[in-house]
C-alpha atoms as a PDB file:
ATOM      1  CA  UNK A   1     200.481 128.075  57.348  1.00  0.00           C
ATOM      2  CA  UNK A   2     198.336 130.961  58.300  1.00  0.00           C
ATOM      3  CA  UNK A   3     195.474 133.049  57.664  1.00  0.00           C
ATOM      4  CA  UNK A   4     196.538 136.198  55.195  1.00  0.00           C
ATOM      5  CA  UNK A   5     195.983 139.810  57.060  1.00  0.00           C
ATOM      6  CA  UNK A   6     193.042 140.461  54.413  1.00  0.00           C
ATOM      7  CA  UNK A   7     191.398 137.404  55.570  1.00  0.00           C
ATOM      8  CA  UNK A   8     192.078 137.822  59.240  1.00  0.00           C
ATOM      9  CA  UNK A   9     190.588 141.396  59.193  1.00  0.00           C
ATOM     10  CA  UNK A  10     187.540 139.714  57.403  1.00  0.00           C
ATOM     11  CA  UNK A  11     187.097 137.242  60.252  1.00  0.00           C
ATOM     12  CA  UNK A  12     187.394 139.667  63.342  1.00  0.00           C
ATOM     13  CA  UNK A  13     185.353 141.810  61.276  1.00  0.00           C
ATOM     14  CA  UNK A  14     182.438 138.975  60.949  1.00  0.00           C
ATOM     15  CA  UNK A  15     183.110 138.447  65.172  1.00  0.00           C
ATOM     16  CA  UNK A  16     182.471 142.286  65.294  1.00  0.00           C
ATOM     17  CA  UNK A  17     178.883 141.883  63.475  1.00  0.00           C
ATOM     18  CA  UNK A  18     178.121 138.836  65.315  1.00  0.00           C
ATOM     19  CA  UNK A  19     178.622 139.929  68.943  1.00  0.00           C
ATOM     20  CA  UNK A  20     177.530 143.290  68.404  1.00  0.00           C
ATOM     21  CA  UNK A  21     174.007 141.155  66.911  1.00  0.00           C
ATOM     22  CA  UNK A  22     173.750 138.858  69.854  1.00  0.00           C
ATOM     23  CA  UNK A  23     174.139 141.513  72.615  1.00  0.00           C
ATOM     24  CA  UNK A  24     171.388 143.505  71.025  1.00  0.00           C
ATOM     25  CA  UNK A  25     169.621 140.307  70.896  1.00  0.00           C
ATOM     26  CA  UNK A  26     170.399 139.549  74.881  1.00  0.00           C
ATOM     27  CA  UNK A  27     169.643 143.217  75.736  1.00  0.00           C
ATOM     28  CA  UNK A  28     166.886 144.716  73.820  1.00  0.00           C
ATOM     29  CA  UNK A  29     164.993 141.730  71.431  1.00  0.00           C
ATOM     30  CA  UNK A  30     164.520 139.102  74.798  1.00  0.00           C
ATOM     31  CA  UNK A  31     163.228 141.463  77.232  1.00  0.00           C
ATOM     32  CA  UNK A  32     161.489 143.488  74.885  1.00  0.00           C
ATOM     33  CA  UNK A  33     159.593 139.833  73.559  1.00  0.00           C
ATOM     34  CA  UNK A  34     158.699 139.355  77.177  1.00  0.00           C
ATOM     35  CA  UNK A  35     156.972 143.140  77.218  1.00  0.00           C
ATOM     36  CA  UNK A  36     155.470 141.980  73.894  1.00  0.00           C
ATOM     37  CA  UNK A  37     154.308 138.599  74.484  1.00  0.00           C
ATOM     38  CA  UNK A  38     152.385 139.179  78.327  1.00  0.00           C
ATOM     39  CA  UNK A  39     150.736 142.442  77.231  1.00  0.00           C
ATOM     40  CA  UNK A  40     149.306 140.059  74.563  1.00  0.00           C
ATOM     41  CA  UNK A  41     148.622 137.195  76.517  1.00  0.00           C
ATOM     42  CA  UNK A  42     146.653 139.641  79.145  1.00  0.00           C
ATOM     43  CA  UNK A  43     144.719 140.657  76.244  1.00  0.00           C
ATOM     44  CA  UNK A  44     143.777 137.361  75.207  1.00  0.00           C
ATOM     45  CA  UNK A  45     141.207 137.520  78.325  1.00  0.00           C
ATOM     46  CA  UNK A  46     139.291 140.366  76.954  1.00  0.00           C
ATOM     47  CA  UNK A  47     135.779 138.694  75.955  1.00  0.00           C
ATOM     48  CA  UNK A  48     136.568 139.476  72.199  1.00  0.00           C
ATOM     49  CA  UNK A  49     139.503 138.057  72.484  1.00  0.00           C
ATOM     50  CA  UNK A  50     140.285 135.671  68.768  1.00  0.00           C
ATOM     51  CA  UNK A  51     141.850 133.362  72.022  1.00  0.00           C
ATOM     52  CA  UNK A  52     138.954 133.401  74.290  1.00  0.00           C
ATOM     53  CA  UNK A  53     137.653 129.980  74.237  1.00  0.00           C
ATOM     54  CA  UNK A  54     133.956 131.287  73.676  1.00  0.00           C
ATOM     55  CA  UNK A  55     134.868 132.196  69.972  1.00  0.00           C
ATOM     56  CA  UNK A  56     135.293 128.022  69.756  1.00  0.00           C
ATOM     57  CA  UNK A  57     131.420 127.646  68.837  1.00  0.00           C
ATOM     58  CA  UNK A  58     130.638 130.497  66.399  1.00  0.00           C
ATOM     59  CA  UNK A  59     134.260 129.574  64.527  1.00  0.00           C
ATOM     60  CA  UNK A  60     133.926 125.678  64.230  1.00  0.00           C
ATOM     61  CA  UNK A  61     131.528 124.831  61.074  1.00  0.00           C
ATOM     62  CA  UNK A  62     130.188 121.289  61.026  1.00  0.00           C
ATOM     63  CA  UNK A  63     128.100 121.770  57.904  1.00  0.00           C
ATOM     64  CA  UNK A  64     128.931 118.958  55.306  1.00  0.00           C
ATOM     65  CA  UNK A  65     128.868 120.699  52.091  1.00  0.00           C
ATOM     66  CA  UNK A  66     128.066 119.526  48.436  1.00  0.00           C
ATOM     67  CA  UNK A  67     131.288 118.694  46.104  1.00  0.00           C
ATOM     68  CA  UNK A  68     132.955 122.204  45.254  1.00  0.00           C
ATOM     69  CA  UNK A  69     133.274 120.972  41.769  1.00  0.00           C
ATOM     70  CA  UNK A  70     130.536 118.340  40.569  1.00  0.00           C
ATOM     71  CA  UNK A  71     131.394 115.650  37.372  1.00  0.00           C
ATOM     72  CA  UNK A  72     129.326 117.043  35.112  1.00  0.00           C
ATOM     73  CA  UNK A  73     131.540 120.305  35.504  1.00  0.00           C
ATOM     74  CA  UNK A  74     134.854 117.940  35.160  1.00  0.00           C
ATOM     75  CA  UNK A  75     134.078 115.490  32.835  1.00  0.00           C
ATOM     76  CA  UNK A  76     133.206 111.715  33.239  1.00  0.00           C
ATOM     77  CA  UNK A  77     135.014 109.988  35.908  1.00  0.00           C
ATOM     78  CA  UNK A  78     137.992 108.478  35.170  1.00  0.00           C
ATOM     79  CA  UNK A  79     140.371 106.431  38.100  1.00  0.00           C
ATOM     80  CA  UNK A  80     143.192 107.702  35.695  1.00  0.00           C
ATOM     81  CA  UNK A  81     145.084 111.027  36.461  1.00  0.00           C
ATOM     82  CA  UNK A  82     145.495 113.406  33.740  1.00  0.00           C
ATOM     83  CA  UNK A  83     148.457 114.287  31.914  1.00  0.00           C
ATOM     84  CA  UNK A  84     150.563 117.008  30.569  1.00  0.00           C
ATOM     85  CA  UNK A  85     151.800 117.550  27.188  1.00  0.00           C
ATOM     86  CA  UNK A  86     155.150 115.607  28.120  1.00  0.00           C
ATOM     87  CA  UNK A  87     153.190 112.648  29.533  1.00  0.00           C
ATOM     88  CA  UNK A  88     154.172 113.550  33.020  1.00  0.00           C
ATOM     89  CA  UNK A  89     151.011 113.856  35.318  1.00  0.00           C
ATOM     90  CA  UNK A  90     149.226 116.661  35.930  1.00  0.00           C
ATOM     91  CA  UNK A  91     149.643 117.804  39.641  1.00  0.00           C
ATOM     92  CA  UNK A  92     145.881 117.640  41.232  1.00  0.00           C
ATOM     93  CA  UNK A  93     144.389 120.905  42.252  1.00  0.00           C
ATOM     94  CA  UNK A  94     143.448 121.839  45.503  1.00  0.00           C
ATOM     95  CA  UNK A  95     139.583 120.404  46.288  1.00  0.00           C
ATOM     96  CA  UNK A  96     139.735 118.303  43.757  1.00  0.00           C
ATOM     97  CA  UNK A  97     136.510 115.880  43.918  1.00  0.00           C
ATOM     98  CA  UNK A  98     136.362 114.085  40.691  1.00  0.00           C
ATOM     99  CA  UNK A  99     137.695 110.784  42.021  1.00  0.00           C
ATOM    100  CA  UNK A 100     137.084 111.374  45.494  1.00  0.00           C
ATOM    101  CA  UNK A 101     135.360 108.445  47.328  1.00  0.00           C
ATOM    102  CA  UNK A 102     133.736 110.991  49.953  1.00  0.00           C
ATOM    103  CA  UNK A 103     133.851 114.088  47.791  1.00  0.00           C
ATOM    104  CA  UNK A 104     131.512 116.401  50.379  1.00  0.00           C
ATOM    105  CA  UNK A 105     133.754 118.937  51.750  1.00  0.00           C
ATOM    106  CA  UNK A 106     134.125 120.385  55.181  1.00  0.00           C
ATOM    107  CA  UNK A 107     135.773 123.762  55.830  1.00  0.00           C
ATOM    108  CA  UNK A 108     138.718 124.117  57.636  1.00  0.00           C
ATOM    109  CA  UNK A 109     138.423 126.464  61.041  1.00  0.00           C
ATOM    110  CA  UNK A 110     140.192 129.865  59.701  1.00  0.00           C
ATOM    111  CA  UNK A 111     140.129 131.747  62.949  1.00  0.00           C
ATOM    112  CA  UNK A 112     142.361 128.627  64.230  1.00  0.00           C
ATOM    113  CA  UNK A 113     144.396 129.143  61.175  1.00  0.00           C
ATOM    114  CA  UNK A 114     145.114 132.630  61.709  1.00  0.00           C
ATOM    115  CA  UNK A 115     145.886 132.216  65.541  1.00  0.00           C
ATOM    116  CA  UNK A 116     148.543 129.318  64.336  1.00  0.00           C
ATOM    117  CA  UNK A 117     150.516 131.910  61.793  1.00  0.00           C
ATOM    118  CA  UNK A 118     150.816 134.383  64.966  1.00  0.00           C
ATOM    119  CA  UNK A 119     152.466 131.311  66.827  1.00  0.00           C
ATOM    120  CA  UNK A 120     154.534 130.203  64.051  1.00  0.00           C
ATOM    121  CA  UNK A 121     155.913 133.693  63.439  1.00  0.00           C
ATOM    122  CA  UNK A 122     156.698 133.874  67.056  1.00  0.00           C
ATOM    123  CA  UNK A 123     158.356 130.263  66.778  1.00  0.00           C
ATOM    124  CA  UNK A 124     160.697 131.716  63.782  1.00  0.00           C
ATOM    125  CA  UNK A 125     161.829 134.557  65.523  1.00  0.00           C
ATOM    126  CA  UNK A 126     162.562 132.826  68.491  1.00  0.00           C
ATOM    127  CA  UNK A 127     164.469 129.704  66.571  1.00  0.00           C
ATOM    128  CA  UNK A 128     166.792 132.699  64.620  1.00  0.00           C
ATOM    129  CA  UNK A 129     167.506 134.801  67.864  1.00  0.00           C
ATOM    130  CA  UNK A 130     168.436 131.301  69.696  1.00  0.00           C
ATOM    131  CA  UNK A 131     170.839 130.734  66.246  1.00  0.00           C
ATOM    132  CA  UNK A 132     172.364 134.016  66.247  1.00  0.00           C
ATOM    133  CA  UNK A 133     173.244 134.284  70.041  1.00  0.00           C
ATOM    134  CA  UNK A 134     174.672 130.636  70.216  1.00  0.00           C
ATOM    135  CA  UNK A 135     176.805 131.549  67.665  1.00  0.00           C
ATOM    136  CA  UNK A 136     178.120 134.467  69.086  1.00  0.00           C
ATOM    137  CA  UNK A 137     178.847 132.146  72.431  1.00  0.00           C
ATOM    138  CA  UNK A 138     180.792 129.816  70.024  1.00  0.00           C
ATOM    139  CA  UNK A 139     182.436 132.294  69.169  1.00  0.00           C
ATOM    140  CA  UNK A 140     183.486 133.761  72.509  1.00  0.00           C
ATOM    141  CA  UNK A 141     185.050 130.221  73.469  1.00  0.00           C
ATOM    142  CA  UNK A 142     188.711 129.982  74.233  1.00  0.00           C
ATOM    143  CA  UNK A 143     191.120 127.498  72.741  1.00  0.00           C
ATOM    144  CA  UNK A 144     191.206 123.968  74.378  1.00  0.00           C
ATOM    145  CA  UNK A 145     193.971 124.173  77.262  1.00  0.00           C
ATOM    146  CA  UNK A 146     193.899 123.081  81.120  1.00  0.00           C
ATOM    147  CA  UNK A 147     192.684 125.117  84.110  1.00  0.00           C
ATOM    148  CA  UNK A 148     190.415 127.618  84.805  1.00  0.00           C
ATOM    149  CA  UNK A 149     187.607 126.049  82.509  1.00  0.00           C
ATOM    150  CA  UNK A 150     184.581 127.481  84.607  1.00  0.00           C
ATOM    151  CA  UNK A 151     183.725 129.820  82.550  1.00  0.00           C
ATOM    152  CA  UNK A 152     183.676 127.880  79.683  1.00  0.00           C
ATOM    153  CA  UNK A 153     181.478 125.398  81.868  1.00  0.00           C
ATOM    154  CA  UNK A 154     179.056 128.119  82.041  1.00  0.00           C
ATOM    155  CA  UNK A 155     179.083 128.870  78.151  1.00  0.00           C
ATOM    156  CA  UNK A 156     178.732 124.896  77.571  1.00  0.00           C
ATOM    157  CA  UNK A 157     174.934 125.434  79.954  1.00  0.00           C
ATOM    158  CA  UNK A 158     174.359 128.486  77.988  1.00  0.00           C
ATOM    159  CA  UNK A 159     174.519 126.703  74.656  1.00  0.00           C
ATOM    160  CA  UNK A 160     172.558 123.986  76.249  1.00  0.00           C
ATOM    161  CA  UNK A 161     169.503 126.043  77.226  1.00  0.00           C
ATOM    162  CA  UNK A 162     169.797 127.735  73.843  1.00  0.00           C
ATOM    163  CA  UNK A 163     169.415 124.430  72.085  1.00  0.00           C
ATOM    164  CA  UNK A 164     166.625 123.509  74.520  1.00  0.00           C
ATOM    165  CA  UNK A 165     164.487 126.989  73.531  1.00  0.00           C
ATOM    166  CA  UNK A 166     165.228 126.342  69.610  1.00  0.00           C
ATOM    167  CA  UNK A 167     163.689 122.521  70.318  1.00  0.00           C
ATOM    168  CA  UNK A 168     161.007 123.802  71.851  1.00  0.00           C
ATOM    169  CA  UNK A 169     160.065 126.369  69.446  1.00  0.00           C
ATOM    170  CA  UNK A 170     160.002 123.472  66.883  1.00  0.00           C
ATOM    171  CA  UNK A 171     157.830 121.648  68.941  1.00  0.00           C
ATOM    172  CA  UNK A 172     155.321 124.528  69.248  1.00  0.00           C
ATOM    173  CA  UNK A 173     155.644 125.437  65.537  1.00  0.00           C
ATOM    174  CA  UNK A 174     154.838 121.887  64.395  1.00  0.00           C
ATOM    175  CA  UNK A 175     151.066 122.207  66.639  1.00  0.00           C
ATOM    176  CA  UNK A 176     149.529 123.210  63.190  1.00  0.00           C
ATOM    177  CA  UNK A 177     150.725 120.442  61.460  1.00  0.00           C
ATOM    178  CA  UNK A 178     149.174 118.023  63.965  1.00  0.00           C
ATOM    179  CA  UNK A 179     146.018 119.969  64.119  1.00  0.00           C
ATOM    180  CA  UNK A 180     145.251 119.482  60.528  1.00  0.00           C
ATOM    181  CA  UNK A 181     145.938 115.575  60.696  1.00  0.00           C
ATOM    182  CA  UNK A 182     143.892 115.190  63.464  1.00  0.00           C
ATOM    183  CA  UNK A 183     141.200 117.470  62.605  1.00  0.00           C
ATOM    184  CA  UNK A 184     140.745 115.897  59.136  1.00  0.00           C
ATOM    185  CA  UNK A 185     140.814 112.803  60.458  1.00  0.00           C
ATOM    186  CA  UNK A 186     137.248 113.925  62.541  1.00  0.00           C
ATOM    187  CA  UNK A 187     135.662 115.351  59.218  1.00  0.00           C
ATOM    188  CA  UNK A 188     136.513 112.419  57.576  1.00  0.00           C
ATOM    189  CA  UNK A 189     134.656 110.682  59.782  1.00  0.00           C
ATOM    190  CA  UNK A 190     132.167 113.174  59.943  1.00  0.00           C
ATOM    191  CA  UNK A 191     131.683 112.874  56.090  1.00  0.00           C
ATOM    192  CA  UNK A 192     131.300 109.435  56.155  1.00  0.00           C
ATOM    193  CA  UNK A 193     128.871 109.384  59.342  1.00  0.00           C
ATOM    194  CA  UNK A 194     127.194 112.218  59.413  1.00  0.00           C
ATOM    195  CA  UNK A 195     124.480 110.454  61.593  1.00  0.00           C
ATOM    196  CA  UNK A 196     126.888 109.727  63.991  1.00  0.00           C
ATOM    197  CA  UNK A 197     126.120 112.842  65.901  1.00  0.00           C
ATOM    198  CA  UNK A 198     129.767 112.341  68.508  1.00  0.00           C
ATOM    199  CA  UNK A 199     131.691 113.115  65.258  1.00  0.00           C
ATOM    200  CA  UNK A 200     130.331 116.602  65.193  1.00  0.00           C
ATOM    201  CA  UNK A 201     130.673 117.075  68.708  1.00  0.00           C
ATOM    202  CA  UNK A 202     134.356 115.713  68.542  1.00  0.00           C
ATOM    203  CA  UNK A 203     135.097 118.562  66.209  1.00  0.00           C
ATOM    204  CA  UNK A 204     133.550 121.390  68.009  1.00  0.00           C
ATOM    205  CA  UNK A 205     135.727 120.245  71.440  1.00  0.00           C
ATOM    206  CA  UNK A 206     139.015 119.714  68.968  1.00  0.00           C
ATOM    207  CA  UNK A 207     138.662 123.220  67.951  1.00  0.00           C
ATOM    208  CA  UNK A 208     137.638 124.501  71.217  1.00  0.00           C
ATOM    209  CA  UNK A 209     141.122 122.789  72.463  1.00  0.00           C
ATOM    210  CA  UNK A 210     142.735 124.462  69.616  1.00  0.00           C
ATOM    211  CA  UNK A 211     142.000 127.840  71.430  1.00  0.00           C
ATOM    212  CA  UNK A 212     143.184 126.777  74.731  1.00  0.00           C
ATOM    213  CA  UNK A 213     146.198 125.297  73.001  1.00  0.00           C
ATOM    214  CA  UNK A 214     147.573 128.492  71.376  1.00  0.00           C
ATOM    215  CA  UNK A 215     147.100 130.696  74.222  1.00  0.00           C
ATOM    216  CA  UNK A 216     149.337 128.604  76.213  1.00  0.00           C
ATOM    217  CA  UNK A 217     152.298 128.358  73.357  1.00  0.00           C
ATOM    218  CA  UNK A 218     151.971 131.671  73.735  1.00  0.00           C
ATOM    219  CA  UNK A 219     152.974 131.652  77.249  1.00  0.00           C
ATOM    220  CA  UNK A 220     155.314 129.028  76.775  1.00  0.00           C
ATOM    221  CA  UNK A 221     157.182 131.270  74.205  1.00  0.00           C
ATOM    222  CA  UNK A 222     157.090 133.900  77.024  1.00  0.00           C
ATOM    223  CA  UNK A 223     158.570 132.019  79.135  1.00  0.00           C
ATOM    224  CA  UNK A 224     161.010 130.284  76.790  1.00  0.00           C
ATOM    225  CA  UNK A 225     162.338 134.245  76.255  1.00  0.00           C
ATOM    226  CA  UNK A 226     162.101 134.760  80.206  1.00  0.00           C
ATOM    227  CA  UNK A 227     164.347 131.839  81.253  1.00  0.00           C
ATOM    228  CA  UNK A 228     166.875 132.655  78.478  1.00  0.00           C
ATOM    229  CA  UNK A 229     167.151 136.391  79.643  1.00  0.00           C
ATOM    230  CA  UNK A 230     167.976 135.486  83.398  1.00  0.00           C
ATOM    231  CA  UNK A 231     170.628 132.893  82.230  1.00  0.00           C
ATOM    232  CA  UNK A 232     172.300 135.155  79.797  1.00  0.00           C
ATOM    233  CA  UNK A 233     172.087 138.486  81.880  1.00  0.00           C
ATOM    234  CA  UNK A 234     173.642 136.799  85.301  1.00  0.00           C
ATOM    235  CA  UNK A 235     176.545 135.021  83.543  1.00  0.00           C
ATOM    236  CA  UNK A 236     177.159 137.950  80.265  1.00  0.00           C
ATOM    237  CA  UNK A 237     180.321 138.480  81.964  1.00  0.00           C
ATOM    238  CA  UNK A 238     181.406 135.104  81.834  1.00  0.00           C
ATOM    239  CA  UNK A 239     179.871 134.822  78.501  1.00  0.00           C
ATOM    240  CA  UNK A 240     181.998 137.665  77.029  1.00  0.00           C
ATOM    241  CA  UNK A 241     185.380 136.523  78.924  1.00  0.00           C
ATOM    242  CA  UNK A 242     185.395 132.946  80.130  1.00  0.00           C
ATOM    243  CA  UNK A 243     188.808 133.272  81.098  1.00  0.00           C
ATOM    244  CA  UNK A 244     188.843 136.361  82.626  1.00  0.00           C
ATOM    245  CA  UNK A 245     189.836 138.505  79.230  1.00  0.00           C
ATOM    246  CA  UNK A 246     188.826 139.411  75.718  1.00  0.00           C
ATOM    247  CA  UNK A 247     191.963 137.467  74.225  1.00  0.00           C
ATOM    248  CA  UNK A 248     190.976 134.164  73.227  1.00  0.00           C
ATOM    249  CA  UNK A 249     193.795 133.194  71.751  1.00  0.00           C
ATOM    250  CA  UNK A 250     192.255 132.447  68.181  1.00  0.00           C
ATOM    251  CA  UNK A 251     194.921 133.412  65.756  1.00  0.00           C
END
């Protein structure tokens, strides 16, 4: 049993798409990231840089503000959630204080925030250009057979640094995540303490570390793209004919 001609044609026609993706990928998106990504991380040392370090102390807010919503505005207290109509329970909104133990609020740091969605967008388009050119190397693999494998030896590292740079672009992308948890945990104690005056200190050198932090993923995305680019452009012919052709023998 065999692929139909209809459904052949579809596949080689899919292979088309996906090499002609991945070389554009290897050629033009990788260096052209590496362009992108040092021209901004030399800019980050201008003094009004959103990077510099110095923007730490006017951007961190250690005020402990009153409840955003008090209980006179919400009702009387009650340890028991609300329900909808259905007698499923009613999700809790955002800030919610009612039945908060510590309801004073602390802001978040939104100059941190917005440096974290320029690292997380960089993190997503790395992870997808990583996907898209280790599945054109897939691809590009022969069938299984004896002899002369060296080339396919080289696609096997290929893959391997690819999975490395999609790994490390999760890594990086999850920084936010742990920057909330452990900055909350500071204004939580801060809340509770505020005469504790090392809470609010603790906070202004987590942000500050924040800034240092994000320049540098930015560098290590650089670098991610850099390393992949020299690995891809001194074995592409390999990459494209591990065996020494274009027929690899699928069908």
């Amino acid at each position: 049993m065999s692929m139909s001609k209809e459904v052949a044609k579809s596949i080689e026609e899919f292979r088309a798409k996906v090499s002609e993706a991945a070389e554009s990928i290897v050629f033009r998106v990788f260096p052209n990231k590496i362009i992108e990504l040092t021209s901004l991380i030399e800019s980050t040392n201008a003094e009004d840089s959103p990077y510099q370090i110095s923007q730490a102390a006017a951007s961190t807010d250690t005020t402990i503000y009153a409840p955003p919503s008090s209980v006179e505005t919400n009702g009387p207290s009650s340890n028991k959630r609300k329900r909808n109509e259905d007698g499923s329970a009613a999700p809790a909104h955002m800030n919610e204080t009612v039945n908060a133990r510590y309801p004073e609020l602390v802001h978040a740091n939104k100059l941190i925030s917005k440096l974290h969605e320029t690292v997380k967008f960089e993190c997503a388009q790395l992870s997808d250009s990583c996907d898209k050119v280790k599945l054109w190397v897939n691809l590009t693999m022969p069938k299984i057979e004896d002899g002369d494998n060296f080339g396919v030896q080289i696609q096997e590292e290929v893959l391997s640094e690819l999975l490395r740079s999609q790994e490390s672009a999760y890594n990086i992308r999850d920084a936010a995540r742990q920057h909330h948890l452990a900055r909350a945990k500071i204004c939580s104690k801060l809340i509770k303490y505020p005469h504790v005056e090392d809470y609010t200190l603790a906070l202004k050198e987590h942000d500050e570390k924040q800034f240092f932090f994000t320049r540098q993923n930015l560098i290590d995305i650089r670098n991610v793209y850099a390393v992949l680019t020299d690995i891809l452009h001194k074995n592409i012919a390999k990459i494209r004919a591990p065996k020494g052709n274009n027929g690899v023998g699928l069908y």
